[in-house]
C-alpha atoms as a PDB file:
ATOM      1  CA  UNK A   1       0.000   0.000   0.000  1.00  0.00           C
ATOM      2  CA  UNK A   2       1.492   3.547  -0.757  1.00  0.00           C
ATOM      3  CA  UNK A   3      -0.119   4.814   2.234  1.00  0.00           C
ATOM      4  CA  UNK A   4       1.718   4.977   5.529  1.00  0.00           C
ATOM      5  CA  UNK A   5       1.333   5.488   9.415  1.00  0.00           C
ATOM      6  CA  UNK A   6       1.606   9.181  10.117  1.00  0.00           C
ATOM      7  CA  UNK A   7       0.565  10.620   6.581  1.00  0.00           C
ATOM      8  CA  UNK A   8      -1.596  13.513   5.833  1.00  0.00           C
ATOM      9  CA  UNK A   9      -3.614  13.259   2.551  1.00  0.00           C
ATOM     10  CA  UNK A  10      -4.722  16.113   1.277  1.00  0.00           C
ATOM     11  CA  UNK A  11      -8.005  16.849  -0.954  1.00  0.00           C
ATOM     12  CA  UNK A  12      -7.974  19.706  -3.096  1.00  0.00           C
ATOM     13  CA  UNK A  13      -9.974  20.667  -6.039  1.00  0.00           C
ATOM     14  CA  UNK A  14     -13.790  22.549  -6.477  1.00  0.00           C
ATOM     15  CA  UNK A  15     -17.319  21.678  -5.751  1.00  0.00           C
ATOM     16  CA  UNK A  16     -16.927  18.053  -6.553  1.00  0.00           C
ATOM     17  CA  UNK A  17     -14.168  17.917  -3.487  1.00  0.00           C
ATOM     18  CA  UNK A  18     -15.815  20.578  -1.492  1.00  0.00           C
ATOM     19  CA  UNK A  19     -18.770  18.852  -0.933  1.00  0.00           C
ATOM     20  CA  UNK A  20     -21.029  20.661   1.533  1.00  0.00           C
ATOM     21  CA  UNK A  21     -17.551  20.735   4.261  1.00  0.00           C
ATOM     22  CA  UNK A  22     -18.103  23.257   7.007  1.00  0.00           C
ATOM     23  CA  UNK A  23     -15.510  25.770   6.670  1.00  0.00           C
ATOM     24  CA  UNK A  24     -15.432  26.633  10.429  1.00  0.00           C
ATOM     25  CA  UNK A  25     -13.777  23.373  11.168  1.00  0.00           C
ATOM     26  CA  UNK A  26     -10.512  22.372   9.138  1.00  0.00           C
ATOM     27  CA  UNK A  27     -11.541  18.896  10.035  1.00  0.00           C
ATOM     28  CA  UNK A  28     -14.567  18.689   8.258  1.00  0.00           C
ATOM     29  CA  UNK A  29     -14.047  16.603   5.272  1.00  0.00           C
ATOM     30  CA  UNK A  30     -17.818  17.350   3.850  1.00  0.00           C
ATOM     31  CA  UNK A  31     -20.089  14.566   2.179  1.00  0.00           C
ATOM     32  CA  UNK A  32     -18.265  13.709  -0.625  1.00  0.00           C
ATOM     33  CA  UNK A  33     -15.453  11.415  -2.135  1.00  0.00           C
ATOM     34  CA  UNK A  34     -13.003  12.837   0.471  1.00  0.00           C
ATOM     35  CA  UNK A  35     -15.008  11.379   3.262  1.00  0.00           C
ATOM     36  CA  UNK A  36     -15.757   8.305   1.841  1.00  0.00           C
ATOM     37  CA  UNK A  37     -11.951   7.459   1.273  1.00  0.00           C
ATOM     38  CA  UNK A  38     -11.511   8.390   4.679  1.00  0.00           C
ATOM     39  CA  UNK A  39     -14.399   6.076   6.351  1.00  0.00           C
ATOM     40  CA  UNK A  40     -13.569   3.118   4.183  1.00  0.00           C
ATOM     41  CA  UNK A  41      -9.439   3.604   5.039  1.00  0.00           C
ATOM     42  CA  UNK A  42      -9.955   3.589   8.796  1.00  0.00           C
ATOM     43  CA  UNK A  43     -12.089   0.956   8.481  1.00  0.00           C
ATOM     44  CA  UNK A  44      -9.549  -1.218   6.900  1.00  0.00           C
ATOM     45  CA  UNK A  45      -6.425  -0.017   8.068  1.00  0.00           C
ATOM     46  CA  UNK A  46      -7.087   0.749  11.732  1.00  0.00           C
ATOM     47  CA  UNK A  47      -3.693   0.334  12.848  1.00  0.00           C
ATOM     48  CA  UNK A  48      -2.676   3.413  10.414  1.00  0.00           C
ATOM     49  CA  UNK A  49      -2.059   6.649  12.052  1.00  0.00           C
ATOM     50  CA  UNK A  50      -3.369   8.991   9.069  1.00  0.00           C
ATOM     51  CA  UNK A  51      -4.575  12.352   8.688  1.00  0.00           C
ATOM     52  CA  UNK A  52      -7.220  13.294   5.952  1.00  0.00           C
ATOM     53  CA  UNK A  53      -7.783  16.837   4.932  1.00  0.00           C
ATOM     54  CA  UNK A  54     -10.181  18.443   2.615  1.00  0.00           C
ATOM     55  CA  UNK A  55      -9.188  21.783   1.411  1.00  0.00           C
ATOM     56  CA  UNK A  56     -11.605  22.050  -1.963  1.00  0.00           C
ATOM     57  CA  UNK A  57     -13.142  25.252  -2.824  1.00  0.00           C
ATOM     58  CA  UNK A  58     -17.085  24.858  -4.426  1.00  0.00           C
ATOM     59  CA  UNK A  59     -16.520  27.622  -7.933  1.00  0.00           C
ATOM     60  CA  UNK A  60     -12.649  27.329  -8.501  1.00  0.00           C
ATOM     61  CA  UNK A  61     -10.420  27.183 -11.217  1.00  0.00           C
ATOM     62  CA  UNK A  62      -7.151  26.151 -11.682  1.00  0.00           C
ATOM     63  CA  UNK A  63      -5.985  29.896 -10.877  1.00  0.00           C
ATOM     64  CA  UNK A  64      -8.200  29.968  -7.847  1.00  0.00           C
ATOM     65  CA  UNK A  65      -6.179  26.961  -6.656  1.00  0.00           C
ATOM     66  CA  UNK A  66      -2.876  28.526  -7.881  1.00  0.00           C
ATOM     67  CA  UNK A  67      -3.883  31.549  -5.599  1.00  0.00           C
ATOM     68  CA  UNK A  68      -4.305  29.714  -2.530  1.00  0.00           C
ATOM     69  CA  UNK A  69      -1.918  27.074  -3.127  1.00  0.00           C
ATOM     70  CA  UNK A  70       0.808  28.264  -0.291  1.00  0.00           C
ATOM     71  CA  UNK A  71      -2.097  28.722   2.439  1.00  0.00           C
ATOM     72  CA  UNK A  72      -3.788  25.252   1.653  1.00  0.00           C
ATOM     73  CA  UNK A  73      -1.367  23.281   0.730  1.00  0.00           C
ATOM     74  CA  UNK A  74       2.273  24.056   1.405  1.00  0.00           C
ATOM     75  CA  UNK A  75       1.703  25.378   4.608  1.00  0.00           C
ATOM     76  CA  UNK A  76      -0.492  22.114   5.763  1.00  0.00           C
ATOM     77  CA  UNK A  77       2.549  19.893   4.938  1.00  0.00           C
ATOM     78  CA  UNK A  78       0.975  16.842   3.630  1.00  0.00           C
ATOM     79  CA  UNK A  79       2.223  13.793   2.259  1.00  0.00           C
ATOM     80  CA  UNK A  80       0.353  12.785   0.011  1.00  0.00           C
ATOM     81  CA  UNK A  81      -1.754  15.802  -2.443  1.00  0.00           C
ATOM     82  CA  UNK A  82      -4.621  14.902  -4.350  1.00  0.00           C
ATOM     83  CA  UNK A  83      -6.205  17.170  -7.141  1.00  0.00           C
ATOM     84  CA  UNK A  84      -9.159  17.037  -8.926  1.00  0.00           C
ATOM     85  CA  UNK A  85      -9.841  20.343 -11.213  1.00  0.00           C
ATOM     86  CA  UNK A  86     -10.312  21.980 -14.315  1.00  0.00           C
ATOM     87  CA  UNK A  87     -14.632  21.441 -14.850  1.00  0.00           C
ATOM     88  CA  UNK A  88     -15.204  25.288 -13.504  1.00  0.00           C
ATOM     89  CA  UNK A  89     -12.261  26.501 -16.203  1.00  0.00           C
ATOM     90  CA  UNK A  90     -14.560  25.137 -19.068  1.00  0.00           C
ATOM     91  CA  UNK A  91     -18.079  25.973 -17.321  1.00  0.00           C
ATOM     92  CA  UNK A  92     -16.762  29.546 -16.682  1.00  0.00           C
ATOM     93  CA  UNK A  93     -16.605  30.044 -20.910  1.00  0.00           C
ATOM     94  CA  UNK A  94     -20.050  28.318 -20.999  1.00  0.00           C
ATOM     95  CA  UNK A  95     -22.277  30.355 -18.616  1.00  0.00           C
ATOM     96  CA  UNK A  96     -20.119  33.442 -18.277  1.00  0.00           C
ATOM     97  CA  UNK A  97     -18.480  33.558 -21.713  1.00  0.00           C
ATOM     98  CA  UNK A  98     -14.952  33.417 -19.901  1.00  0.00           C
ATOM     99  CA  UNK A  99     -12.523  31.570 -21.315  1.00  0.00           C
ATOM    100  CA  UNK A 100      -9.570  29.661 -20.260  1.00  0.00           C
ATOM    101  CA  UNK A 101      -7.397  28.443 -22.801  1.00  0.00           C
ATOM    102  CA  UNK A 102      -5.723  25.202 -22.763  1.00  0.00           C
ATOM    103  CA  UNK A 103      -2.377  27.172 -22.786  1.00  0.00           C
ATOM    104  CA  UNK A 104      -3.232  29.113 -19.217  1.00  0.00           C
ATOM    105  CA  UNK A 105      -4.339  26.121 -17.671  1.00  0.00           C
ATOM    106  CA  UNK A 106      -1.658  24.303 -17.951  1.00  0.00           C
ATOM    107  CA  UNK A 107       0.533  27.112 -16.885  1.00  0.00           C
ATOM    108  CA  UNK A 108      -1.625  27.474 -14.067  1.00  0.00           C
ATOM    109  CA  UNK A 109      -1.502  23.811 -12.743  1.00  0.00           C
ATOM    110  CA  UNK A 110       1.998  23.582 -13.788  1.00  0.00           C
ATOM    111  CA  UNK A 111       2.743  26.082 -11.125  1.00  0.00           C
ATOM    112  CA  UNK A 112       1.047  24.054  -8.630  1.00  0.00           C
ATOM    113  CA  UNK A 113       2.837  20.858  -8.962  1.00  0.00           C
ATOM    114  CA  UNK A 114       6.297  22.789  -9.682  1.00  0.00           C
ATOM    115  CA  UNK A 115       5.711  24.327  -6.201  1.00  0.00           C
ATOM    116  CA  UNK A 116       4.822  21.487  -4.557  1.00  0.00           C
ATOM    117  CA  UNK A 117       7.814  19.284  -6.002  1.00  0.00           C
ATOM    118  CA  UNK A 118       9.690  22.141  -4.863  1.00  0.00           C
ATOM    119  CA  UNK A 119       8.867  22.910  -1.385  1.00  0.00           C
ATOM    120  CA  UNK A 120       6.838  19.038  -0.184  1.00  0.00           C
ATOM    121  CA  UNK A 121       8.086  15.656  -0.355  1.00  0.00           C
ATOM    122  CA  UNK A 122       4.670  14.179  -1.373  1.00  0.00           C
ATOM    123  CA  UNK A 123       2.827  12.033  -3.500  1.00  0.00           C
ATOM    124  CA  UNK A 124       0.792  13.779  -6.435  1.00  0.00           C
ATOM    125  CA  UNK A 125      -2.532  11.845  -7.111  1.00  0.00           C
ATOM    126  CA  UNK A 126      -4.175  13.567 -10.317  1.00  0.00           C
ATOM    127  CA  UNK A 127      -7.623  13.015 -11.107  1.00  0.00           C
ATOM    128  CA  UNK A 128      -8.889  14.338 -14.286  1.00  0.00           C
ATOM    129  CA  UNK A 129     -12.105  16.814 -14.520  1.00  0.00           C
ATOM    130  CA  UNK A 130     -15.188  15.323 -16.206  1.00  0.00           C
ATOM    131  CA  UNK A 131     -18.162  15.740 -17.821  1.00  0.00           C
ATOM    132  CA  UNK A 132     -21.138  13.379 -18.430  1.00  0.00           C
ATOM    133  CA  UNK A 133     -23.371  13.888 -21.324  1.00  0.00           C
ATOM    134  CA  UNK A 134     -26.841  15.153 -19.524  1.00  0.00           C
ATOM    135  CA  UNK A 135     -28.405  17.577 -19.370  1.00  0.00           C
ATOM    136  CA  UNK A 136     -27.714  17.797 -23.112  1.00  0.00           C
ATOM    137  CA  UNK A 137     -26.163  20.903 -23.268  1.00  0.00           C
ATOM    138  CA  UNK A 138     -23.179  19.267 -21.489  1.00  0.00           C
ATOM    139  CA  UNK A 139     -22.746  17.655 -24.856  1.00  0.00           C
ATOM    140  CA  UNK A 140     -21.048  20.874 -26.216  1.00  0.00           C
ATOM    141  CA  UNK A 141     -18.300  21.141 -23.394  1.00  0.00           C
ATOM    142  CA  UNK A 142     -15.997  18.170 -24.879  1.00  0.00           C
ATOM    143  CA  UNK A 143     -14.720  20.770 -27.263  1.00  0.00           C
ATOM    144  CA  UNK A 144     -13.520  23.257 -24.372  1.00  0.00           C
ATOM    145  CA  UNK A 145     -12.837  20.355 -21.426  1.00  0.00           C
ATOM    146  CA  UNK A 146     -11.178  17.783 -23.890  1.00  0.00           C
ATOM    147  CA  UNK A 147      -8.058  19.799 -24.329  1.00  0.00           C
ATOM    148  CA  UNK A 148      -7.984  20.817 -20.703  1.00  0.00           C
ATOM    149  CA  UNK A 149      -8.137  16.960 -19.802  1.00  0.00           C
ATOM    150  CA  UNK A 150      -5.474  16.081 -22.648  1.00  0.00           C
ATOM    151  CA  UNK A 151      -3.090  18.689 -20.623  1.00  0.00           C
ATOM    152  CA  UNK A 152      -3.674  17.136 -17.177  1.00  0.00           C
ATOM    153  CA  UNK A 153      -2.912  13.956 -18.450  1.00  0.00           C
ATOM    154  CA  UNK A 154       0.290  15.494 -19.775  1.00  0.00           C
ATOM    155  CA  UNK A 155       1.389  17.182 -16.663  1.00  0.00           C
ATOM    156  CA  UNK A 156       0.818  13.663 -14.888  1.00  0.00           C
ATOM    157  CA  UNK A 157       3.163  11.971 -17.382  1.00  0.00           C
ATOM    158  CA  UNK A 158       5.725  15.053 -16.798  1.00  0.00           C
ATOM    159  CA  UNK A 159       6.047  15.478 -12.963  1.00  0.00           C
ATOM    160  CA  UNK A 160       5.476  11.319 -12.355  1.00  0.00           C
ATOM    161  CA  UNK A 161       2.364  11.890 -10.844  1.00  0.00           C
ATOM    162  CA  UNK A 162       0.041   8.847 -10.166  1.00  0.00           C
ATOM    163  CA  UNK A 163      -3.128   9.690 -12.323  1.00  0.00           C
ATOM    164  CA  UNK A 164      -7.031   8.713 -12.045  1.00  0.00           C
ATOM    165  CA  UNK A 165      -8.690   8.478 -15.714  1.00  0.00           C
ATOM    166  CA  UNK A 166     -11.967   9.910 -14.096  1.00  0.00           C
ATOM    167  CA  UNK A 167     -13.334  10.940 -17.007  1.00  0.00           C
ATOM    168  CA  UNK A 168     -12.908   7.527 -18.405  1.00  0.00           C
ATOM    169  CA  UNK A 169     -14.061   6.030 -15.873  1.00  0.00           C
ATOM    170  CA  UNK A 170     -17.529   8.319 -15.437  1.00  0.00           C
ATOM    171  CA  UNK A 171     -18.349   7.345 -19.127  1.00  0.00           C
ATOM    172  CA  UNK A 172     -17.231   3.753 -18.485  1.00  0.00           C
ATOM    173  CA  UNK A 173     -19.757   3.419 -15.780  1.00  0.00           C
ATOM    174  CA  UNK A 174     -22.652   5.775 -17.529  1.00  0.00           C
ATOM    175  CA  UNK A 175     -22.939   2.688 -20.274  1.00  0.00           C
ATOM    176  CA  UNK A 176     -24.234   0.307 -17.400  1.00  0.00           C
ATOM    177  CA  UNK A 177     -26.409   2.845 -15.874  1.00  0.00           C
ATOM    178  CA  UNK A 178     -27.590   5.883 -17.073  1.00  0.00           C
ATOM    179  CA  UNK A 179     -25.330   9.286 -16.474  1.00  0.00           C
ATOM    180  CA  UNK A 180     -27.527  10.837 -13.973  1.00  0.00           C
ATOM    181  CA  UNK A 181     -27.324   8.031 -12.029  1.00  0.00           C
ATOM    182  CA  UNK A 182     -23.648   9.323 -11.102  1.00  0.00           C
ATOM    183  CA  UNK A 183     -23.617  12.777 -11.603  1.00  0.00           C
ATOM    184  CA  UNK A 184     -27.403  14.538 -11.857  1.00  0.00           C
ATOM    185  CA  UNK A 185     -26.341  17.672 -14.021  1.00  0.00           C
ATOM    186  CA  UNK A 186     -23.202  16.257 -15.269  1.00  0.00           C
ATOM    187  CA  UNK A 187     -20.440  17.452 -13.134  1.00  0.00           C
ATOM    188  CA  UNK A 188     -21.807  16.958  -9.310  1.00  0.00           C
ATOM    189  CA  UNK A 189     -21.861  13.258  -8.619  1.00  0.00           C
ATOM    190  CA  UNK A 190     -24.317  11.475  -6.696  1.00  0.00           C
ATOM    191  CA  UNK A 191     -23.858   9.852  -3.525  1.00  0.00           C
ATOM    192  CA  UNK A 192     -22.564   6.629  -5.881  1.00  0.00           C
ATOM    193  CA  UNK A 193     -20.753   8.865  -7.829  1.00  0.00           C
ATOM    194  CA  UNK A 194     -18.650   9.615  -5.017  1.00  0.00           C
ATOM    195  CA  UNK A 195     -18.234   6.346  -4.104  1.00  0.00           C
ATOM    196  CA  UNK A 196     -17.331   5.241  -7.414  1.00  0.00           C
ATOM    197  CA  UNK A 197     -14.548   8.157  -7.373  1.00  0.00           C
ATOM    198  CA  UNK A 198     -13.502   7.047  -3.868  1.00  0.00           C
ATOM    199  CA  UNK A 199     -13.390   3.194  -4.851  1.00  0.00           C
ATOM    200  CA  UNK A 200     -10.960   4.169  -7.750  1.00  0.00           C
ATOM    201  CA  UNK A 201      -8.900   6.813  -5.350  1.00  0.00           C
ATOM    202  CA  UNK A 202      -8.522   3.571  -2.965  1.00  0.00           C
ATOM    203  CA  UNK A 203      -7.915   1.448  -5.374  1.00  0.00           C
ATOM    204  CA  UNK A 204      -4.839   3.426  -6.542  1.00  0.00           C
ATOM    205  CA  UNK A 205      -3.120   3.770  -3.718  1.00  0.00           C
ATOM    206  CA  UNK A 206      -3.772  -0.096  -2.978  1.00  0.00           C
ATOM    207  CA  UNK A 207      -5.753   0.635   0.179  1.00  0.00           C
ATOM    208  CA  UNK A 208      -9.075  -2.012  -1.475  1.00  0.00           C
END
């Protein structure tokens, strides 16, 4: 298991890893993925000292996360850093008509994991943003998010980060059951969406 006594795994990312978490307590991991990983590792690895945070901010970008990067995530120390973002940078172009190109994004995240190879000796888990095909709409965003996903791919290759295929795996899942059942409007997933997200998160690190 990559996973050791005395880590701190850290959650960052945007709605999907926010998750409802109460912002007055910095242990609050909310009601998503993050504390579904968490349950299910106690549960199995009792004798494991570990420390779970959930730092995700509901609305951000890949700049937001560049912006607060030193505050919740350097400064917290953590061992192991997982990141799921990138579905605001294409929804921002779709509801607000602002756009992030492919090229700023990856600027933008390649500052985060260039700072945090710099300054942390962690583990990088990359998960990469998705989009399912309902409401139909949703449809259109595979010509803005595509790219975007195509870069975080990339940047997992470059920095040897270990890497989810969540978009995959979302329309892998969506052919035995129909989208909504794992993500109502697309993007938020559904109490099994979560789970499915957490199940693949703990099967990577070879916690299952």
């Amino acid at each position: 298991m990559l996973i050791k006594d005395n880590d701190v795994v850290l959650f960052q990312g945007d709605s999907v890893t926010d998750a409802g978490r109460n912002r007055e307590n910095p242990d609050d991991l909310g009601y998503g993925y993050p504390t579904i990983i968490a349950s299910m590792f106690y549960a199995l690895h009792p004798e494991l000292n570990v420390k779970f945070i959930n730092r995700g901010v509901s609305g951000n970008r890949v700049r937001d996360l560049k912006e607060r990067w030193n505050s919740d995530c350097i400064d917290l120390k953590p061992t192991f850093v997982s990141i799921l973002i990138g579905i605001n940078d294409t929804w921002r172009n779709y509801d607000n008509n602002d756009y992030t190109s492919p090229e700023k994004f990856e600027e933008d995240y390649r500052y985060i994991l260039e700072t945090t190879k710099e300054k942390l000796d962690a583990n990088i888990i990359m998960m990469e943003p998705f989009v399912l095909p309902e409401p139909e709409d949703r449809k259109e965003w595979r010509v803005d998010l595509d790219p975007k996903i195509h870069v975080v791919r990339k940047l997992a290759r470059e920095f040897g980060a270990y890497f989810i295929p969540l978009d995959g795996i979302m329309a892998q899942y969506s052919i035995i059951k129909e989208p909504t059942f794992w993500a109502s409007d697309g993007v938020h997933p559904t109490n099994a969406g979560h789970a499915l997200i957490a199940k693949e998160w703990l099967k990577l690190v070879k916690a299952l």
